[in-house]
Protein backbone atom coordinates (compact mmCIF):
# COMPACT_ATOMS: atom_id res chain seq x y z
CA UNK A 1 64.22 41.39 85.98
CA UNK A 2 61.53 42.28 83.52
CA UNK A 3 63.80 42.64 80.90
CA UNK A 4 65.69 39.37 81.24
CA UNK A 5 62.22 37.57 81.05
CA UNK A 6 61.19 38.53 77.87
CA UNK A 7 64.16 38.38 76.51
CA UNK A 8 65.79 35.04 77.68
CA UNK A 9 67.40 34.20 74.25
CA UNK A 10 69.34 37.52 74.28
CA UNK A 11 70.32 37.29 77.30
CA UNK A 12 71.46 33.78 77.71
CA UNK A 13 73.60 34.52 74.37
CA UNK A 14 74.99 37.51 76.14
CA UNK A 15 75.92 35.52 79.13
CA UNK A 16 77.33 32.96 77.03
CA UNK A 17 79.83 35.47 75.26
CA UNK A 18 80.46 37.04 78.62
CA UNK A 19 81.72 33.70 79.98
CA UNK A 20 83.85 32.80 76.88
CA UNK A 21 85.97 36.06 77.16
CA UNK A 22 86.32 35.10 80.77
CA UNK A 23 87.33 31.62 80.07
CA UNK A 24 90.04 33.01 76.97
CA UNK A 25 91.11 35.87 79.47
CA UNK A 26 91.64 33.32 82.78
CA UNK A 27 93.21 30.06 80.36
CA UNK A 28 95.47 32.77 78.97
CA UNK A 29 96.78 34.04 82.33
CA UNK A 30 97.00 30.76 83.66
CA UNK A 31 99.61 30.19 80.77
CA UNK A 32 101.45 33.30 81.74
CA UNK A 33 101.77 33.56 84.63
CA UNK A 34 103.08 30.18 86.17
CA UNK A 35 105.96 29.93 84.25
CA UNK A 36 106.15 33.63 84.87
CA UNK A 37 105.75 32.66 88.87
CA UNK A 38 108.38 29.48 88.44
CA UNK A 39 110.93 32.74 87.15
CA UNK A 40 110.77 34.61 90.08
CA UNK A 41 110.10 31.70 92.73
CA UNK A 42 113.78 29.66 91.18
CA UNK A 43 115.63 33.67 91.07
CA UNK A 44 114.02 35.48 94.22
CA UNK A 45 116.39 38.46 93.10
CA UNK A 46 113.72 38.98 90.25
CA UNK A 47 110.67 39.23 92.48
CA UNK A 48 110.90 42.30 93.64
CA UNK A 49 111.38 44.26 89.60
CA UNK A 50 108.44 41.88 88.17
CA UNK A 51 106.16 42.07 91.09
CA UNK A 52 107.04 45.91 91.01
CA UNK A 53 106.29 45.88 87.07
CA UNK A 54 102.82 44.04 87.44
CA UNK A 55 101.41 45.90 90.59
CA UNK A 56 102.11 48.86 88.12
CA UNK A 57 99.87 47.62 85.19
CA UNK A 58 97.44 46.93 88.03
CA UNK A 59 97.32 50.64 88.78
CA UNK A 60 96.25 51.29 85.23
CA UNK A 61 92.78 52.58 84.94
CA UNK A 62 91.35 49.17 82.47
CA UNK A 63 89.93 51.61 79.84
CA UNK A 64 92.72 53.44 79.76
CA UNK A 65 95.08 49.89 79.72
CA UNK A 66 92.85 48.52 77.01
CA UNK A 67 93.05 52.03 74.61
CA UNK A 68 96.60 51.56 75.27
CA UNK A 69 96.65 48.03 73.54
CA UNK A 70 94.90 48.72 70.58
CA UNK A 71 97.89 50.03 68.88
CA UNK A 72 99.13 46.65 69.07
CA UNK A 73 95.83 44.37 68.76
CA UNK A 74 93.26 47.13 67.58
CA UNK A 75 89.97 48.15 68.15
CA UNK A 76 88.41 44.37 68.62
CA UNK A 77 88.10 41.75 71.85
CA UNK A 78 92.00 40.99 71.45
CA UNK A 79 92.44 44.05 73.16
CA UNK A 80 90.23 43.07 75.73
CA UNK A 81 91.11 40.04 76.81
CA UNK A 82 94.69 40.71 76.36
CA UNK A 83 94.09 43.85 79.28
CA UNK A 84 92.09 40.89 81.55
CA UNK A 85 95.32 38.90 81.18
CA UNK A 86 97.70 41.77 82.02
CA UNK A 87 95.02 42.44 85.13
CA UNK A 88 95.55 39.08 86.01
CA UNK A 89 99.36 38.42 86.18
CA UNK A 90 99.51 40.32 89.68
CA UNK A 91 97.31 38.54 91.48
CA UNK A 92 97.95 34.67 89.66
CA UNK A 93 102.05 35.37 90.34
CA UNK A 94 101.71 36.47 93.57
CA UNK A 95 99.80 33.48 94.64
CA UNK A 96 101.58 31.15 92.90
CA UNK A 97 104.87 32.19 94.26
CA UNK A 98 103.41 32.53 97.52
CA UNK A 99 101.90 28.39 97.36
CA UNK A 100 105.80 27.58 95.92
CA UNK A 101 106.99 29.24 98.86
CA UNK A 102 105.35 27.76 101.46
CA UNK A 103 106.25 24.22 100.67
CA UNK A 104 109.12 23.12 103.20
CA UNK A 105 112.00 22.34 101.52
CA UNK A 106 112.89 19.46 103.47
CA UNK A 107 110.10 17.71 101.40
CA UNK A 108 111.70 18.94 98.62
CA UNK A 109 114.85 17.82 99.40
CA UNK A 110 113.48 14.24 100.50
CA UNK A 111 111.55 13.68 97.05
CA UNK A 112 114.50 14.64 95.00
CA UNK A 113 116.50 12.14 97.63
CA UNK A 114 114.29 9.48 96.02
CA UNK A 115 115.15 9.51 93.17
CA UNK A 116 112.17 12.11 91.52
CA UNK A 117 113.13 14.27 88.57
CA UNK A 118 112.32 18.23 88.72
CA UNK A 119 109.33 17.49 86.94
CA UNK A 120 108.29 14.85 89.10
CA UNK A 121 108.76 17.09 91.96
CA UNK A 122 106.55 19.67 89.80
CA UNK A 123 103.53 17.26 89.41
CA UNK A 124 103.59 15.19 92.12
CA UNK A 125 104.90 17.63 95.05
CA UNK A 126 104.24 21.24 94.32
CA UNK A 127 101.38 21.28 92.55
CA UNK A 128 98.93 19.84 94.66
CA UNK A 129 101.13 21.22 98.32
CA UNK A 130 100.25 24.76 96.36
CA UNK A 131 97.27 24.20 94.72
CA UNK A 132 94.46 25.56 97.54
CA UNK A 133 96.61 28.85 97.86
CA UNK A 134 96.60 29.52 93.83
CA UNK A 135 92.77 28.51 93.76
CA UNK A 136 92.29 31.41 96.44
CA UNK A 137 94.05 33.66 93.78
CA UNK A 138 92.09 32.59 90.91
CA UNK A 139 88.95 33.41 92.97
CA UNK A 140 90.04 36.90 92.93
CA UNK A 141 91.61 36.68 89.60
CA UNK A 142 87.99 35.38 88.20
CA UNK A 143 86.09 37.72 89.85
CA UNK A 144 88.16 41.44 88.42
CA UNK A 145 87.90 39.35 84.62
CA UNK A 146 84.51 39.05 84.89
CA UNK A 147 83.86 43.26 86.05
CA UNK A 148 86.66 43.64 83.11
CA UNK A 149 84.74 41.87 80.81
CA UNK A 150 81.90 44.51 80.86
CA UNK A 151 83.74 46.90 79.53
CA UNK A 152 84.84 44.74 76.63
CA UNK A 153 81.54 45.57 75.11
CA UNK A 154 83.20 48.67 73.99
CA UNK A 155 85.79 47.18 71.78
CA UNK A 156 83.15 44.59 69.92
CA UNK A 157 83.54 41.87 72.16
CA UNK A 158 80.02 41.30 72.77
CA UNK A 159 79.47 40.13 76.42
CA UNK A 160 76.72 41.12 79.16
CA UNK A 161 78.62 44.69 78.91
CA UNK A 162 76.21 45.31 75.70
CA UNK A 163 73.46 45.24 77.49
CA UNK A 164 74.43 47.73 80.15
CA UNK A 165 76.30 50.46 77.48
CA UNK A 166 72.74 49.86 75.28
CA UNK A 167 70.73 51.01 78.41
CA UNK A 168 73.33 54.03 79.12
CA UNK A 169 73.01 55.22 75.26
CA UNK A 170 69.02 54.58 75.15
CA UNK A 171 67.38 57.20 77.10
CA UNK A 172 65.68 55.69 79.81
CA UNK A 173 66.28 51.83 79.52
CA UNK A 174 67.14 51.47 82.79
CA UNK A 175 66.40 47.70 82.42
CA UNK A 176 68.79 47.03 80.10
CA UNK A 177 71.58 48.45 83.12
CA UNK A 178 69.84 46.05 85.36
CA UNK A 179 69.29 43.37 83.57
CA UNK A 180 73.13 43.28 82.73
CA UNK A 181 74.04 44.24 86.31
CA UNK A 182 72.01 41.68 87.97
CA UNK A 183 73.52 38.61 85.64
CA UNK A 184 77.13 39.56 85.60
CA UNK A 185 76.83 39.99 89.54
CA UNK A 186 75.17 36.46 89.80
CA UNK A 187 77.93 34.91 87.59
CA UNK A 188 80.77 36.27 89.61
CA UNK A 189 78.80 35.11 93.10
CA UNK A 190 77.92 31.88 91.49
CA UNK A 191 81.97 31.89 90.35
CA UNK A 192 83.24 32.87 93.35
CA UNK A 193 81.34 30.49 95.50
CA UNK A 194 82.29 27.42 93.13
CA UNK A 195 85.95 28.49 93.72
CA UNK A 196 85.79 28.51 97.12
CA UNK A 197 84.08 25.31 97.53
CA UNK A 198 86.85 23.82 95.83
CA UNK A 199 89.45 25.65 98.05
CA UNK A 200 87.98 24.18 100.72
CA UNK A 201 88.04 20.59 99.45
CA UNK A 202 92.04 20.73 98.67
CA UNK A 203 92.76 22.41 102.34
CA UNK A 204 92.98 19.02 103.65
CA UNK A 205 94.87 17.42 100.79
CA UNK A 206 97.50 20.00 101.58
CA UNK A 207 97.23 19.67 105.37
């Protein structure tokens, strides 16, 4: 703690490039992976080979995934946030089929019965019917970009990650590793607990 006192400006800009990447990283996954999930939810043939294909990026070791990318994006934060998005697509698809899936159809059926378009259905139906169950994955989708993010530090991203590789290459500045520890672990609580609050509050919306 000693080291984030005196050093509050540092830190806080740290923090504040820590939760931009996170915010890129999640927005971008987000805008993968539901019309990714729409795919396999409307052709349930496909789930199994794109499920299959995403729990195997998943497997990846992240520094290995991200060396892998840099070919394509080099050696900068691209690369980083572009392996948080890949890390993401498993468990944002999966939970976004899963909410899809547990609609009834007959609700479906009686909303298109009425008269309401497939995008009508989309807005007004599915989305909030799903929404606590995709929240639950985003919980868990927030809280493996913000670990990911620590590594980014490697690549140039910046990020509370510096602080922690800057204590590991500095012989004996332990409190650089904890200062960067202790504030990427209170983000992700603080995250984590602001999800689920949230999950909680749409439970009854879809009940």
């Amino acid at each position: 703690m000693s080291y984030i006192l005196q050093n509050p400006a540092l830190v806080l800009e740290r923090l504040l490039e820590h939760l931009q990447m996170t915010g890129l990283a999640l927005g971008g996954a987000m805008m993968f992976s539901i019309p990714l999930a729409w795919i396999v939810y409307r052709w349930p043939r496909l789930q199994g080979p794109v499920m299959g294909l995403l729990g195997v990026i998943y497997t990846i070791p992240s520094l290995a995934l991200m060396i892998l990318l840099i070919p394509l994006f080099g050696l900068s934060s691209v690369t980083a946030i572009a392996a948080m998005i890949l890390y993401a697509q498993v468990i944002l698809v999966r939970s976004i089929v899963v909410g899809l899936q547990s609609i009834p159809q007959p609700i479906l059926e009686a909303a298109q019965a009425m008269g309401m378009s497939t995008w009508q259905c989309w807005w007004q139906i599915q989305v909030p019917l799903m929404l606590p169950i995709v929240v639950a994955g985003l919980r868990l989708a927030t809280t493996v970009i913000i670990a990911l993010g620590m590594l980014a530090a490697k690549f140039g991203a910046g990020g509370l990650g510096t602080l922690l590789f800057e204590g590991i290459a500095q012989s004996g500045r332990y409190d650089k590793i904890w200062a960067g520890t202790i504030v990427v672990s209170s983000v992700a609580i603080a995250l984590n607990i602001l999800l689920g609050l949230l999950e909680q509050r749409l439970i009854p919306e879809r009940q």
